[in-house]
N, C-alpha and C. Protein backbone atom coordinates (compact mmCIF):
# COMPACT_ATOMS: atom_id res chain seq x y z
N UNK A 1 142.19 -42.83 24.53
CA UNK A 1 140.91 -43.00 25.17
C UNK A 1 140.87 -44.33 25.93
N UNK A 2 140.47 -44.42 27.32
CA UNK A 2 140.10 -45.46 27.76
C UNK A 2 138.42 -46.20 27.16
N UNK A 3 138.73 -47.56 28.20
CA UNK A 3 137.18 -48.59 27.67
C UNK A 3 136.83 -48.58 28.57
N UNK A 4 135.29 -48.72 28.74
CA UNK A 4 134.84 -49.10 30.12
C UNK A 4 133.47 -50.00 29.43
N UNK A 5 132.79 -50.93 30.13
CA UNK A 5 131.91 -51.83 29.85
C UNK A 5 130.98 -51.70 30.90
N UNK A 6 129.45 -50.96 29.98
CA UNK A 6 128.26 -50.80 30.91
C UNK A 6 127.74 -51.97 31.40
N UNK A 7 127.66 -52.48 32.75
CA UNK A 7 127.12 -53.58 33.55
C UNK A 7 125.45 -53.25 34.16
N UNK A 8 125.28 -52.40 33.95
CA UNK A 8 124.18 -51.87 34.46
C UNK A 8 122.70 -53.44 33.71
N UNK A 9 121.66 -52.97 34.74
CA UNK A 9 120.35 -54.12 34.31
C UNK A 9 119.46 -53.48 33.10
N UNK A 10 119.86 -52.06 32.82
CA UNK A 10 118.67 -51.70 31.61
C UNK A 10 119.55 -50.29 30.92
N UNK A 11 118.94 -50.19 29.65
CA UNK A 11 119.93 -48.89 29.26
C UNK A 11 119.32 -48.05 29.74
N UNK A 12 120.64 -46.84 29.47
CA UNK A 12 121.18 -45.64 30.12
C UNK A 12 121.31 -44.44 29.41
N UNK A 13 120.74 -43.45 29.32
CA UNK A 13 121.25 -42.68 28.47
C UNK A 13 122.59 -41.56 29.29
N UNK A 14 123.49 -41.37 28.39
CA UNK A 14 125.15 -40.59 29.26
C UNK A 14 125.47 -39.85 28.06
N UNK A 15 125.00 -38.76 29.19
CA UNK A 15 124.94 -36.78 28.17
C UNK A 15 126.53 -36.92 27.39
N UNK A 16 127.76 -37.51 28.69
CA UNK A 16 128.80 -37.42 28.26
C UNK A 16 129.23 -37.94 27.41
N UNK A 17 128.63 -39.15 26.75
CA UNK A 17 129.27 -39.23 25.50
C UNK A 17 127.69 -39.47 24.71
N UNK A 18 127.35 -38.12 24.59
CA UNK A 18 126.47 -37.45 23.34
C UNK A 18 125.11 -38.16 23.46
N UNK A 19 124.76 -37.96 24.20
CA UNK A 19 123.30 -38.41 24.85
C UNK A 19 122.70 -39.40 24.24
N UNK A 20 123.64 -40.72 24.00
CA UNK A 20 122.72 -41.96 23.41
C UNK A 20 122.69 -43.08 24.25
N UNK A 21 122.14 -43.80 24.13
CA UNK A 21 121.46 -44.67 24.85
C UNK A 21 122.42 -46.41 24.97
N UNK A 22 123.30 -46.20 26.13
CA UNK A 22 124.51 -47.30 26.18
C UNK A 22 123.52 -48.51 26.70
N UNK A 23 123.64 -49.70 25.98
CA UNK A 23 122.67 -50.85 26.04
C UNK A 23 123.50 -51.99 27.21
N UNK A 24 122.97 -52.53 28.13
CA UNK A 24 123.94 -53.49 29.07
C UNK A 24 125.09 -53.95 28.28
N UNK A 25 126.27 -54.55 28.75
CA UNK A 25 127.36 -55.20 27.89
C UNK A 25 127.87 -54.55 26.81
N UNK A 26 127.68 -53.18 27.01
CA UNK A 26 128.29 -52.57 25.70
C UNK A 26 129.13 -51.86 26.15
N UNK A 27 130.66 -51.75 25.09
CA UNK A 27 132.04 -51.13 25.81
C UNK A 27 131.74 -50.42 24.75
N UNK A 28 132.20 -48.91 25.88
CA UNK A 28 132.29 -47.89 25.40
C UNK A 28 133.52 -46.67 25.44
N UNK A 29 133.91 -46.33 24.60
CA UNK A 29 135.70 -45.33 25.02
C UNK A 29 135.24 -43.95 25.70
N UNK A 30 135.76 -43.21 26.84
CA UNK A 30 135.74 -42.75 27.81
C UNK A 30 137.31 -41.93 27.61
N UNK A 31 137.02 -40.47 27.60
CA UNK A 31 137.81 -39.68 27.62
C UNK A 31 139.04 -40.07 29.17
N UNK A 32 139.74 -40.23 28.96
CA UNK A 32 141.19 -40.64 29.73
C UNK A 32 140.62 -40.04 31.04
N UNK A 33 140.95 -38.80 31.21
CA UNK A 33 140.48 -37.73 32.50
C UNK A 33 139.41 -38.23 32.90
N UNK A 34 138.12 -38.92 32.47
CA UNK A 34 137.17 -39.07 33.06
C UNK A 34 136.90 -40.20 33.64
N UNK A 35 137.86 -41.55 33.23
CA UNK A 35 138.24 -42.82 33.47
C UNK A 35 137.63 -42.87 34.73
N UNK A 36 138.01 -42.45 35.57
CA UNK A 36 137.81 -42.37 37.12
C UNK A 36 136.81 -42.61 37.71
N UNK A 37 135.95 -42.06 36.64
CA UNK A 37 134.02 -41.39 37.28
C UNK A 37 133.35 -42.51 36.74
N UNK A 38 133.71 -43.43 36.31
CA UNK A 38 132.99 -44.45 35.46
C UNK A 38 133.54 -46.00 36.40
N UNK A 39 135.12 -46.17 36.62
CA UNK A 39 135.12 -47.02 37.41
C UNK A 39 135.09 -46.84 38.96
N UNK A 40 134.66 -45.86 39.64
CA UNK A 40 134.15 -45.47 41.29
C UNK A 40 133.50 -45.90 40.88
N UNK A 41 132.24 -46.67 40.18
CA UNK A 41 130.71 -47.08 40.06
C UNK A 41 131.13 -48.43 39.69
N UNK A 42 131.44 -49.71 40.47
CA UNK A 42 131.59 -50.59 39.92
C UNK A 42 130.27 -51.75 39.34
N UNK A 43 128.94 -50.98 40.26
CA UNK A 43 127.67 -52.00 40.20
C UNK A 43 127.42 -51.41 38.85
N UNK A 44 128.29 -50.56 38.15
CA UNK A 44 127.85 -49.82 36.81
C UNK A 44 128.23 -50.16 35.15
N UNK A 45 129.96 -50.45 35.74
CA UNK A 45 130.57 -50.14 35.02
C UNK A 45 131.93 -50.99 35.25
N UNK A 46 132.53 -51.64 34.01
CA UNK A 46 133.70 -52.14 34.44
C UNK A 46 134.96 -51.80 33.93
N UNK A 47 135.60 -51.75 33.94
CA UNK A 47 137.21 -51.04 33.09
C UNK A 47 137.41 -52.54 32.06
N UNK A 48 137.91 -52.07 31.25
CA UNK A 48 137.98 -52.76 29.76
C UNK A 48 139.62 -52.46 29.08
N UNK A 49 139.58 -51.18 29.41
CA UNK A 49 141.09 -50.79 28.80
C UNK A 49 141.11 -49.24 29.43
N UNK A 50 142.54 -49.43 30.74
CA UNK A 50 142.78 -48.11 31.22
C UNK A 50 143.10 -47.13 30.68
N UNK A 51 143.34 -45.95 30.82
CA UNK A 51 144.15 -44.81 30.03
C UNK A 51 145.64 -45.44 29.62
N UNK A 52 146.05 -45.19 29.08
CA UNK A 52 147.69 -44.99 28.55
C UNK A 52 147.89 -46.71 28.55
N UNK A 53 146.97 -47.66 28.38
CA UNK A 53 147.21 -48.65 28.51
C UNK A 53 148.33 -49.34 27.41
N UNK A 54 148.94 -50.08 27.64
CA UNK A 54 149.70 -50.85 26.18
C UNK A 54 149.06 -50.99 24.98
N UNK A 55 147.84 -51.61 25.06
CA UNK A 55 146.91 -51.91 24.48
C UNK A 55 146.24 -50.54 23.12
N UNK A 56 146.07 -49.25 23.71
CA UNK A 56 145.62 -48.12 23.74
C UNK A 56 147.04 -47.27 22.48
N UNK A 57 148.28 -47.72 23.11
CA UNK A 57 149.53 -46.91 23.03
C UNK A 57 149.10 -48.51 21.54
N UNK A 58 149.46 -49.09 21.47
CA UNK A 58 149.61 -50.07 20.09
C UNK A 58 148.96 -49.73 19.14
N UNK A 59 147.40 -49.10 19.83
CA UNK A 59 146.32 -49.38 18.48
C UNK A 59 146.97 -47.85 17.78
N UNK A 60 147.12 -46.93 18.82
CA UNK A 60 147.68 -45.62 17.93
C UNK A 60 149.06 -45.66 17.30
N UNK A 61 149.97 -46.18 17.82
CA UNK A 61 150.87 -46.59 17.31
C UNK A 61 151.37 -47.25 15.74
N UNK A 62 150.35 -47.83 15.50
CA UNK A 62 150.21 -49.03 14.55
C UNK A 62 150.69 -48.19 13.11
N UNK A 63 151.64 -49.36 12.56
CA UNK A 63 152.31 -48.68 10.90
C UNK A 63 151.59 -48.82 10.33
N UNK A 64 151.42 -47.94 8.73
CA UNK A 64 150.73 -47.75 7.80
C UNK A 64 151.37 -48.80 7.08
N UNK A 65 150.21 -49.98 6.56
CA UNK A 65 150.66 -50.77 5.56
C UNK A 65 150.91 -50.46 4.18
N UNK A 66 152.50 -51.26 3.56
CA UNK A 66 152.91 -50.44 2.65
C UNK A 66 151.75 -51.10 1.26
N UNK A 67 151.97 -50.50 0.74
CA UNK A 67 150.96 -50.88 -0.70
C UNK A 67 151.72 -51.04 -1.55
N UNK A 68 151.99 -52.47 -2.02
CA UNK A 68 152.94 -52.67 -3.41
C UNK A 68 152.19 -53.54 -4.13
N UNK A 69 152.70 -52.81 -5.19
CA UNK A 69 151.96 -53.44 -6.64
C UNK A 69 152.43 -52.25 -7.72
């Protein structure tokens, strides 16, 4: 999933991710495919973390810590 960070002056409610109410300065994850439609609106919206980013590929990536004791 990508990030994108609402810039907007007042909240918003966005059907697409489940009709709640995104408050200014709040990053929000954005289905990959839709990445697009969120940063064309830049007076809106800012990119935070692209699709397939390094960042994105690490957090899923990440090993299961072993448990000893």
């Amino acid at each position: 999933m990508a990030r994108v960070r609402y810039v907007g002056p007042e909240p918003v409610s966005v059907p697409e991710l489940g009709d709640r109410f995104i408050e200014p300065d709040t990053v929000v994850e954005v289905p990959d495919e839709r990445f697009e439609g969120y940063v064309c609106q830049p007076q809106t919206w800012e990119s935070v973390e692209e699709p397939g980013s390094k960042a994105a590929a690490k957090k899923s990536a990440a090993k299961p810590q072993k448990d000893e004791g």
